[in-house]
Protein backbone atom coordinates (compact mmCIF):
# COMPACT_ATOMS: atom_id res chain seq x y z
CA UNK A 1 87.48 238.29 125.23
CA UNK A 2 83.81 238.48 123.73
CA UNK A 3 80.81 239.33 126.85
CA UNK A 4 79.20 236.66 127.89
CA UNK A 5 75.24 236.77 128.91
CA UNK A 6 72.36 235.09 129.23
CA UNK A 7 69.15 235.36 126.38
CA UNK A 8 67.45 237.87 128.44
CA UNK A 9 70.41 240.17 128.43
CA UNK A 10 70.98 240.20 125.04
CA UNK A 11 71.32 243.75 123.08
CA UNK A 12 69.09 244.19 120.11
CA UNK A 13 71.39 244.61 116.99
CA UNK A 14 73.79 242.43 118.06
CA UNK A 15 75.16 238.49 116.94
CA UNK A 16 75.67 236.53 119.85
CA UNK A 17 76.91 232.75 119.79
CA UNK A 18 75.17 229.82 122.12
CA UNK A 19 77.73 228.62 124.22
CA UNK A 20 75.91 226.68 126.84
CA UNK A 21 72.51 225.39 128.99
CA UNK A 22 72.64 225.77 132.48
CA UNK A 23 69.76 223.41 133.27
CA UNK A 24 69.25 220.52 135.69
CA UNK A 25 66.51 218.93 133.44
CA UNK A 26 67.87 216.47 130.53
CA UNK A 27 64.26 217.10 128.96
CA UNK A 28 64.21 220.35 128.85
CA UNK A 29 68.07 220.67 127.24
CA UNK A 30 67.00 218.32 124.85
CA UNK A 31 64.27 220.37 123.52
CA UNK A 32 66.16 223.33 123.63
CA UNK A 33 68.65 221.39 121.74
CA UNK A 34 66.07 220.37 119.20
CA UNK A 35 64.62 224.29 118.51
CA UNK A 36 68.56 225.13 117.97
CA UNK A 37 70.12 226.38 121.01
CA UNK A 38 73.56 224.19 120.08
CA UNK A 39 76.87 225.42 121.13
CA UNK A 40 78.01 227.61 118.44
CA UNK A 41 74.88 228.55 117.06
CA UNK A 42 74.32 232.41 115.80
CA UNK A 43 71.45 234.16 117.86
CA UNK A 44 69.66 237.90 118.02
CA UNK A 45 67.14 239.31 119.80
CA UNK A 46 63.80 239.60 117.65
CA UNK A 47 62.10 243.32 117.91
CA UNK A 48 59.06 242.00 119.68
CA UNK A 49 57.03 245.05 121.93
CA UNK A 50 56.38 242.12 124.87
CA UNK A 51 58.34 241.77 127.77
CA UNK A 52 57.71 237.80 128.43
CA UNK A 53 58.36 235.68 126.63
CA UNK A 54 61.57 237.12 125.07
CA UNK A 55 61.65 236.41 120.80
CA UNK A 56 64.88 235.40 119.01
CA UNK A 57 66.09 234.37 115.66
CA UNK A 58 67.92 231.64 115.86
CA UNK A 59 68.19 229.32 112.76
CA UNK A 60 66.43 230.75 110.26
CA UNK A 61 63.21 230.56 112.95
CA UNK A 62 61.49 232.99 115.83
CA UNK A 63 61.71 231.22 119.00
CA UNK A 64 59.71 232.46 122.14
CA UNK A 65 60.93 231.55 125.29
CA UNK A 66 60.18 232.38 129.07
CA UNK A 67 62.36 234.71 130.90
CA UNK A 68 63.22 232.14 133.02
CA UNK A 69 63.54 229.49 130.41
CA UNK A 70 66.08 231.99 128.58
CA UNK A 71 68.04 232.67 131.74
CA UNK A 72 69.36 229.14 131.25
CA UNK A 73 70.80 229.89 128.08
CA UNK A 74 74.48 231.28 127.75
CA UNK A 75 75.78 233.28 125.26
CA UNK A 76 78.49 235.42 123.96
CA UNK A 77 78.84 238.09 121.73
CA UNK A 78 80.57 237.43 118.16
C-alpha cells in the first residue's frame, strides 16, 4: 500500500499522485481543481529555498501554495 500525505509532507525526489481535497469551501476546491490538483494527477515537490508557500510541479506548471492551503491536499506516493 503506497504512503499517503499531505503537500507539505511531501519528500523531494519523489512522484506522488493527488488523491483528494479535504476542504469545506466549494470555491476554494474548485480553484484548486482548476490549477490541477485532480484525483490522479502526478505531483513533486519543486526545490524552492522558502519555507511558505511550499512550490510544486504539477502539470507541466510551478504552483505555490500556503502551508495551510497544501495541508488540504492528499496525496500518495506512486
Amino acid at each position: 500500500m503506497a504512503l499517503q500525505t499531505v503537500l507539505t509532507q511531501m519528500q523531494s525526489g519523489i512522484t506522488y499522485q493527488v488523491i483528494g481535497v479535504d476542504t469545506q469551501s466549494v470555491e476554494y476546491t474548485d480553484k484548486l481543481y482548476k490549477m490541477g490538483f485532480v484525483e490522479g494527477t502526478p505531483v513533486e515537490l519543486a526545490s524552492a529555498k522558502i519555507g511558505d508557500p511550499i512550490v510544486v510541479h504539477i502539470r507541466g506548471s510551478r504552483i505555490a501554495l500556503r502551508k495551510n492551503e497544501a495541508n488540504q491536499i492528499r496525496v500518495e506516493e506512486l
